[in-house]
Protein backbone atom coordinates (compact mmCIF):
# COMPACT_ATOMS: atom_id res chain seq x y z
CA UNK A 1 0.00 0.00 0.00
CA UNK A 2 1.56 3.84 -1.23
CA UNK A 3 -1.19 5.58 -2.30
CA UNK A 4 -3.46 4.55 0.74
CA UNK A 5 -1.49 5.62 3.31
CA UNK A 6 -0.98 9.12 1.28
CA UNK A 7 -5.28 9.94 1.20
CA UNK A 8 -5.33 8.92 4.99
CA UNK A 9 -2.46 11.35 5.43
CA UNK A 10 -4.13 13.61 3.02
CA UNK A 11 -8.01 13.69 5.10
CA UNK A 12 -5.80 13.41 8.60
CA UNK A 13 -4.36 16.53 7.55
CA UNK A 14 -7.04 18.65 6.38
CA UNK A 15 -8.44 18.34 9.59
CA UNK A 16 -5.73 18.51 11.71
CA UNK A 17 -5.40 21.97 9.30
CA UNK A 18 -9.42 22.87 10.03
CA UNK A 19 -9.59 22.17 13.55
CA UNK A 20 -6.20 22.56 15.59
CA UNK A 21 -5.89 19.14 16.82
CA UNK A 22 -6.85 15.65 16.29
CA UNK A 23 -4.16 14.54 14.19
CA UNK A 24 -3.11 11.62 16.28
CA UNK A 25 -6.27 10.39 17.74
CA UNK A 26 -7.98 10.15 14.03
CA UNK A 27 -4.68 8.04 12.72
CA UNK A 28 -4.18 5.50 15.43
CA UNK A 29 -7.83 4.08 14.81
CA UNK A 30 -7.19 4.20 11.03
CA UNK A 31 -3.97 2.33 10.79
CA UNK A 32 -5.96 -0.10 13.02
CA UNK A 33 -9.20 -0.14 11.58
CA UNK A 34 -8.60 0.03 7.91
CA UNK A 35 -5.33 -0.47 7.44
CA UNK A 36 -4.82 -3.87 9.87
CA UNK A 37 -1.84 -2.53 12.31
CA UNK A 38 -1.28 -4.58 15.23
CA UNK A 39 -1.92 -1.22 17.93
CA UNK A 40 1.41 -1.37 19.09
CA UNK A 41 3.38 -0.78 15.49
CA UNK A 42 0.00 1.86 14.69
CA UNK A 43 0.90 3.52 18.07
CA UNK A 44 4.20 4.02 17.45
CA UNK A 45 3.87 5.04 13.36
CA UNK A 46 1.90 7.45 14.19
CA UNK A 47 3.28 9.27 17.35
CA UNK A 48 6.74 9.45 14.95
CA UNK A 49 4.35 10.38 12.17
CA UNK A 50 2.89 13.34 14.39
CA UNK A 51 6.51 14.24 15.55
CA UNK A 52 7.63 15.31 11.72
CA UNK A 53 4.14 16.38 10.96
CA UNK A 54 4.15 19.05 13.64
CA UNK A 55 6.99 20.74 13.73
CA UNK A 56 6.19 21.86 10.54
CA UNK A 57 3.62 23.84 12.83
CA UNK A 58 5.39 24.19 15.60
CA UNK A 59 8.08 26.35 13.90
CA UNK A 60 5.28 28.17 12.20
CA UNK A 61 3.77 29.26 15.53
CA UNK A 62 7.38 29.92 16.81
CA UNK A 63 8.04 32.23 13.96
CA UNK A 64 4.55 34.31 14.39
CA UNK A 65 5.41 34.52 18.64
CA UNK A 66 2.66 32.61 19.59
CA UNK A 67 4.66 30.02 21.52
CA UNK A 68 4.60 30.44 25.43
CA UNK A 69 7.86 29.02 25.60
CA UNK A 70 8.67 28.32 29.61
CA UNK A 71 5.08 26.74 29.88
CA UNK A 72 6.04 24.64 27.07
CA UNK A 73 9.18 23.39 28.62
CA UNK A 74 7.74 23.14 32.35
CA UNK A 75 5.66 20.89 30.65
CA UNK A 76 8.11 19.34 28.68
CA UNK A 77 9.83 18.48 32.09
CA UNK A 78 6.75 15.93 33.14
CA UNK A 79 5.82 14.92 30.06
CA UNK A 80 9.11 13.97 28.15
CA UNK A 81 10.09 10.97 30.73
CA UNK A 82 6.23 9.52 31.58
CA UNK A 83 6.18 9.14 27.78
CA UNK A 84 9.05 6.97 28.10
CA UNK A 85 7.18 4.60 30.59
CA UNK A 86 3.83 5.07 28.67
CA UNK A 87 6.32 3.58 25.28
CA UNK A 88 7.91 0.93 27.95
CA UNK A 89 4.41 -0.53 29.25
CA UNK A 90 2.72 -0.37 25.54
CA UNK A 91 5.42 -2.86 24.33
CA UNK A 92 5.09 -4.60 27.16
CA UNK A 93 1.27 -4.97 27.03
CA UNK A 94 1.45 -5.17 23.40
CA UNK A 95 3.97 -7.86 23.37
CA UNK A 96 1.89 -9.99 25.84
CA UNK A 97 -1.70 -9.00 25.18
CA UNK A 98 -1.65 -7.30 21.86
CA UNK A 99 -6.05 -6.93 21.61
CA UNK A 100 -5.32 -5.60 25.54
CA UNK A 101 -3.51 -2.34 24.32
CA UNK A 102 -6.07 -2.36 21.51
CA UNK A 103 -8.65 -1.95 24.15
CA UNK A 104 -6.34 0.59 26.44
CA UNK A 105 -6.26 2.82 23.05
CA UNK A 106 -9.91 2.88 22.35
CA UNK A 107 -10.61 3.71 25.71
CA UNK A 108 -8.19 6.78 25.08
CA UNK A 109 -10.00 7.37 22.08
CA UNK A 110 -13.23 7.55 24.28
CA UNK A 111 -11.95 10.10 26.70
CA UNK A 112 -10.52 11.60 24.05
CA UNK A 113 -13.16 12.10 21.84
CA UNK A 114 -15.02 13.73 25.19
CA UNK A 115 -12.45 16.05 26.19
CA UNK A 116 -12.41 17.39 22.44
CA UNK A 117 -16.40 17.90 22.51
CA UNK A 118 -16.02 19.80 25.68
CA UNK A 119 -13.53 22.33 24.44
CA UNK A 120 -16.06 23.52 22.04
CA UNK A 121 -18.03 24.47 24.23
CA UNK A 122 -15.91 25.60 26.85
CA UNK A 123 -14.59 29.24 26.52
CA UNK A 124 -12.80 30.79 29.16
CA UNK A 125 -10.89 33.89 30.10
CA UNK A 126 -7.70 35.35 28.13
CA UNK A 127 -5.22 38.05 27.48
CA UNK A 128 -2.69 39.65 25.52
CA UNK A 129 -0.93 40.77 28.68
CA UNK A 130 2.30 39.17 29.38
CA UNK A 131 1.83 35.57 31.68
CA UNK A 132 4.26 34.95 33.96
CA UNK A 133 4.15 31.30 35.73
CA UNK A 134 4.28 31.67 39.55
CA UNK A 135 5.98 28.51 41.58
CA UNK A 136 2.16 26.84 41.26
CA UNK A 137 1.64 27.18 37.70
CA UNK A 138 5.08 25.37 37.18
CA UNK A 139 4.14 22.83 39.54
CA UNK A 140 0.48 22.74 37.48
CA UNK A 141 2.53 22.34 34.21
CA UNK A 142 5.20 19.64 35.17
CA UNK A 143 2.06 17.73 36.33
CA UNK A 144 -0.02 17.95 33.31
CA UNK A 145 2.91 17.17 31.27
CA UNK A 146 3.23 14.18 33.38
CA UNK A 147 -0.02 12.48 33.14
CA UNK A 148 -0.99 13.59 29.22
CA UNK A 149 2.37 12.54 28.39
CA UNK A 150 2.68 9.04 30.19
CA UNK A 151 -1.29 8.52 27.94
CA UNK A 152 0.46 10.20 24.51
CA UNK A 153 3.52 7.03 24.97
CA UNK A 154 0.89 4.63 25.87
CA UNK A 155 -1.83 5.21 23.49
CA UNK A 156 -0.42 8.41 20.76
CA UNK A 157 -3.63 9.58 21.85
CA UNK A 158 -4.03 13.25 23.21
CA UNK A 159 -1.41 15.41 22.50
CA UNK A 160 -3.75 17.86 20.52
CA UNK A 161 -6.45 17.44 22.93
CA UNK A 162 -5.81 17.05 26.34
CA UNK A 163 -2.84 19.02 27.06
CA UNK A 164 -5.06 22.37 25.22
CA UNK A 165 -7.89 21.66 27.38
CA UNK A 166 -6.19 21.63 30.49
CA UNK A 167 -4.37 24.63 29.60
CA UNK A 168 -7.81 25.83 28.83
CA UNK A 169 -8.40 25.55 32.39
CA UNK A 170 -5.17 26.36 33.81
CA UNK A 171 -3.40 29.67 32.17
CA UNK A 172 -5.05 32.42 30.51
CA UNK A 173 -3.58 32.17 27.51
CA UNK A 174 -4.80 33.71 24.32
CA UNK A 175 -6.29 31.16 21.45
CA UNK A 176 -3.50 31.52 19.37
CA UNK A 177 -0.77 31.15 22.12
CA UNK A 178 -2.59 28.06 23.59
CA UNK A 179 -2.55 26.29 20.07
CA UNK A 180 1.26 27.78 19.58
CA UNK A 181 2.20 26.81 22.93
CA UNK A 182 0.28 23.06 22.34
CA UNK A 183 1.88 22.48 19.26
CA UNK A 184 5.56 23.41 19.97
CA UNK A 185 5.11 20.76 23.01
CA UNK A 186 3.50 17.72 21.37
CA UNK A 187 6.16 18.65 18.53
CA UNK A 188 9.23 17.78 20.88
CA UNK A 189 6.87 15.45 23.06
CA UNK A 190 6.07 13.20 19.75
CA UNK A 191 9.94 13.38 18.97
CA UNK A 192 11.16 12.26 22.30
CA UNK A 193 8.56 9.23 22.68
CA UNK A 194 8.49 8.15 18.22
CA UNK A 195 12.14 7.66 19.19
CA UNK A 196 11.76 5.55 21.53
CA UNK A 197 9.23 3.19 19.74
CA UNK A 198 11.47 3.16 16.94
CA UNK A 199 14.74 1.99 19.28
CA UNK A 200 11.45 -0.84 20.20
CA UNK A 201 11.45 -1.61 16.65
CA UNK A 202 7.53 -0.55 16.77
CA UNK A 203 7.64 2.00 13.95
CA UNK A 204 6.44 1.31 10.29
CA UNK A 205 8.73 3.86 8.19
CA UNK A 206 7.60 2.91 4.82
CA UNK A 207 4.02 4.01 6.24
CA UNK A 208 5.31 7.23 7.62
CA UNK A 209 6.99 8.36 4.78
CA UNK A 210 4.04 7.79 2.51
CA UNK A 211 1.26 9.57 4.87
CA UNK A 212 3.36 12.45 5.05
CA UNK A 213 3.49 12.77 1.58
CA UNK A 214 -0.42 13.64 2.16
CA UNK A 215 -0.74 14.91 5.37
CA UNK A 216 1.93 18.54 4.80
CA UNK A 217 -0.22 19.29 1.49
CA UNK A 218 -3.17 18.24 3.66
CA UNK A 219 -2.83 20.46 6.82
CA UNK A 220 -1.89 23.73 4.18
CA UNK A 221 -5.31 23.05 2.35
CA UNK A 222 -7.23 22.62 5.93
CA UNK A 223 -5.82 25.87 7.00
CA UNK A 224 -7.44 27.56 4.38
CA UNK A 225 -10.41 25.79 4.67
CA UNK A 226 -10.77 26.41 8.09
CA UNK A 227 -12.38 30.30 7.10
CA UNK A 228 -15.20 28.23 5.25
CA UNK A 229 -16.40 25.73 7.22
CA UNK A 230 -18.46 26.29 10.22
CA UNK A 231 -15.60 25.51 13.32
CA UNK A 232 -18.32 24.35 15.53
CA UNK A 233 -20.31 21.88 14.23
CA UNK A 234 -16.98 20.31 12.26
CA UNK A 235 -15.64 19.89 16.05
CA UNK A 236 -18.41 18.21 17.18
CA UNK A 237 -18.67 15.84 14.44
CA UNK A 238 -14.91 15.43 14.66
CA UNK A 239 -15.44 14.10 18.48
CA UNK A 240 -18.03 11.87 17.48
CA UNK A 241 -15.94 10.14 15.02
CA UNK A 242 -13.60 9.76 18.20
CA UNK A 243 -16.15 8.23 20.51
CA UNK A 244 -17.34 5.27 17.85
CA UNK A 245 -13.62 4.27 16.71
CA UNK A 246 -13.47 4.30 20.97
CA UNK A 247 -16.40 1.98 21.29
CA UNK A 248 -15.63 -0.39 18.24
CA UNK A 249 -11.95 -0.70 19.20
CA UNK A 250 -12.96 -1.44 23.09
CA UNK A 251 -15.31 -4.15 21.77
CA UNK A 252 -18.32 -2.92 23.10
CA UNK A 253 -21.30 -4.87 22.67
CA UNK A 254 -23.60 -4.04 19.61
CA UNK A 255 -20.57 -1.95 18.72
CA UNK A 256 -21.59 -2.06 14.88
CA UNK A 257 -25.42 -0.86 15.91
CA UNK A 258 -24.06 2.01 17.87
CA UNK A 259 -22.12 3.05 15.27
CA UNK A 260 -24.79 2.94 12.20
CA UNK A 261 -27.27 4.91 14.19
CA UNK A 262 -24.26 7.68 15.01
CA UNK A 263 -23.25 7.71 11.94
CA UNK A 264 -27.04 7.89 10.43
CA UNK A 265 -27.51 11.17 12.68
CA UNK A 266 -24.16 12.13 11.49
CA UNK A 267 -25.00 12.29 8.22
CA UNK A 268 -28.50 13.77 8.64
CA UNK A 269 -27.23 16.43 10.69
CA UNK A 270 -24.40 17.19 8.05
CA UNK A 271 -27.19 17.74 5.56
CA UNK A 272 -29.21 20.12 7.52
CA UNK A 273 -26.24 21.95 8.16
CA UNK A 274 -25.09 22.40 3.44
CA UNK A 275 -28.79 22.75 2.94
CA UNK A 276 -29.02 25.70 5.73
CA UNK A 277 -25.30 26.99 3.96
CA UNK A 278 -26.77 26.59 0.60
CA UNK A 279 -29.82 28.69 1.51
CA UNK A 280 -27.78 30.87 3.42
CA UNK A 281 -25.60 31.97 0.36
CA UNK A 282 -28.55 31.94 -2.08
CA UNK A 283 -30.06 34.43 -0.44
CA UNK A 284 -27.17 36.77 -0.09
CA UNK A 285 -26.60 36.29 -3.79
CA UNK A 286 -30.00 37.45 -4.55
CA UNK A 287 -29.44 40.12 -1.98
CA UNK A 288 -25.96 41.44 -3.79
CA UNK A 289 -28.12 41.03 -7.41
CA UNK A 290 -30.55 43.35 -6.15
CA UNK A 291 -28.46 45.91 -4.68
CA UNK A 292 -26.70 46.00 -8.14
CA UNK A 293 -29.80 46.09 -10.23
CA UNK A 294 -30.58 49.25 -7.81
């Protein structure tokens, strides 16, 4: 498989591009799901996957000043040696129990996709002023770092979700610094951890090199997509793709049923939503066509 890997790059991309985040919970179920990756080799492509992927971001955001550098390496200070043990126990649990870790990454998945659907609809304050971290808001960091990045070795799951939305909570850091600031860490985060999975020999490099032949173009078109599309109702729908590759990877029972239905809604909902865009634009055409007839 060449091409293959390349689209799923391609749509992983685009919506890493459209929505900020994502990139790493959307692969792991894909290289499992449709691709047939034993979790532990999908865990570790696509944490080294996410490590190239986003510092093509992360310098981005470093260049424009929207990196909150000491919060990023507080952070870094918890986060870069859990991921180590989280890498450690997944070949360990992978090795013995490989449908085990399976189940430990659709769980993550789970709590992923709910952490994600609660940032949208979370909004708290922010400013432009200057932060400076007091002793307790290094402490906050180095313990954050520790627990998202002990799940992000584990599972590759969360480093675009759960380290933003408890810096949602924490700091009150502008929108564009938090995603700066979350990027430049799961950027060296993703390196330190795809490392060590590749030492483990759990790292498929012919995949790698193919999805990010589609994912670089993919996250430049989503960025200019994301001006178009409505950011709300894509995150939602987003998390709810999430939540059923959670529940069929964990093996829940009527799994497949859960799924059709969610996906039937889905789709309706997607519908509503052109038809309502489609009217939407119609009528400001007309509206434009008259003022120029006038």
């Amino acid at each position: 498989m060449t091409w293959q890997f390349s689209l799923a790059g391609l749509l992983v991309g685009v919506l890493v591009g459209m929505t900020g985040m994502g990139g790493g919970s959307l692969m792991t179920p894909i290289l499992i799901l449709v691709f047939g990756f034993d979790a532990k080799v999908a865990v570790g492509t696509d944490i080294l996957h996410g490590a190239v992927f986003k510092s093509f971001g992360a310098a981005r955001h470093r260049m424009l000043g929207t990196v909150h550098a000491r919060l990023a390496c507080w952070m870094l200070l918890g986060s870069a040696p859990l991921s180590l043990v989280g890498v450690e126990m997944a070949n360990r649990v992978g090795t013995n129990d490989m449908s085990r870790l399976q189940e430990i990454v659709g769980g993550a998945l789970i709590l992923g996709g709910g952490g994600f659907l609660a940032k949208t609809f979370i909004h708290a304050e922010s400013s432009d002023a200057p932060f400076h971290l007091s002793n307790r808001d290094k402490a906050a960091a180095v313990a954050i770092g520790a627990v998202g990045g002990f799940v992000v070795g584990l599972t590759s799951v969360g480093s675009g979700t759960w380290f933003g939305l408890a810096m949602l909570f924490a700091y009150p850091l502008t929108a564009a610094k938090m995603v700066g600031t979350d990027m430049f860490h799961a950027a060296v985060l993703l390196w330190v951890a795809g490392i060590s999975h590749l030492i483990h020999g759990d790292v498929d490099t012919h995949a790698i090199a193919w999805l990010l032949v589609g994912s670089i173009p993919g996250v430049l078109i989503g960025s200019n997509l994301s001006i178009r599309v409505p950011e709300k109702p894509l995150r939602i729908g987003f998390a709810v793709v999430l939540l059923l590759s959670g529940i069929k990877l964990v093996n829940m029972p009527a799994a497949n049923d859960v799924i059709a239905a969610a996906l039937t809604v889905l789709a309706l909902g997607l519908a509503v939503l052109l038809v309502r865009g489609y009217r939407r634009r119609r009528v400001r055409m007309q509206q434009v066509s008259a003022q120029q007839a006038a």
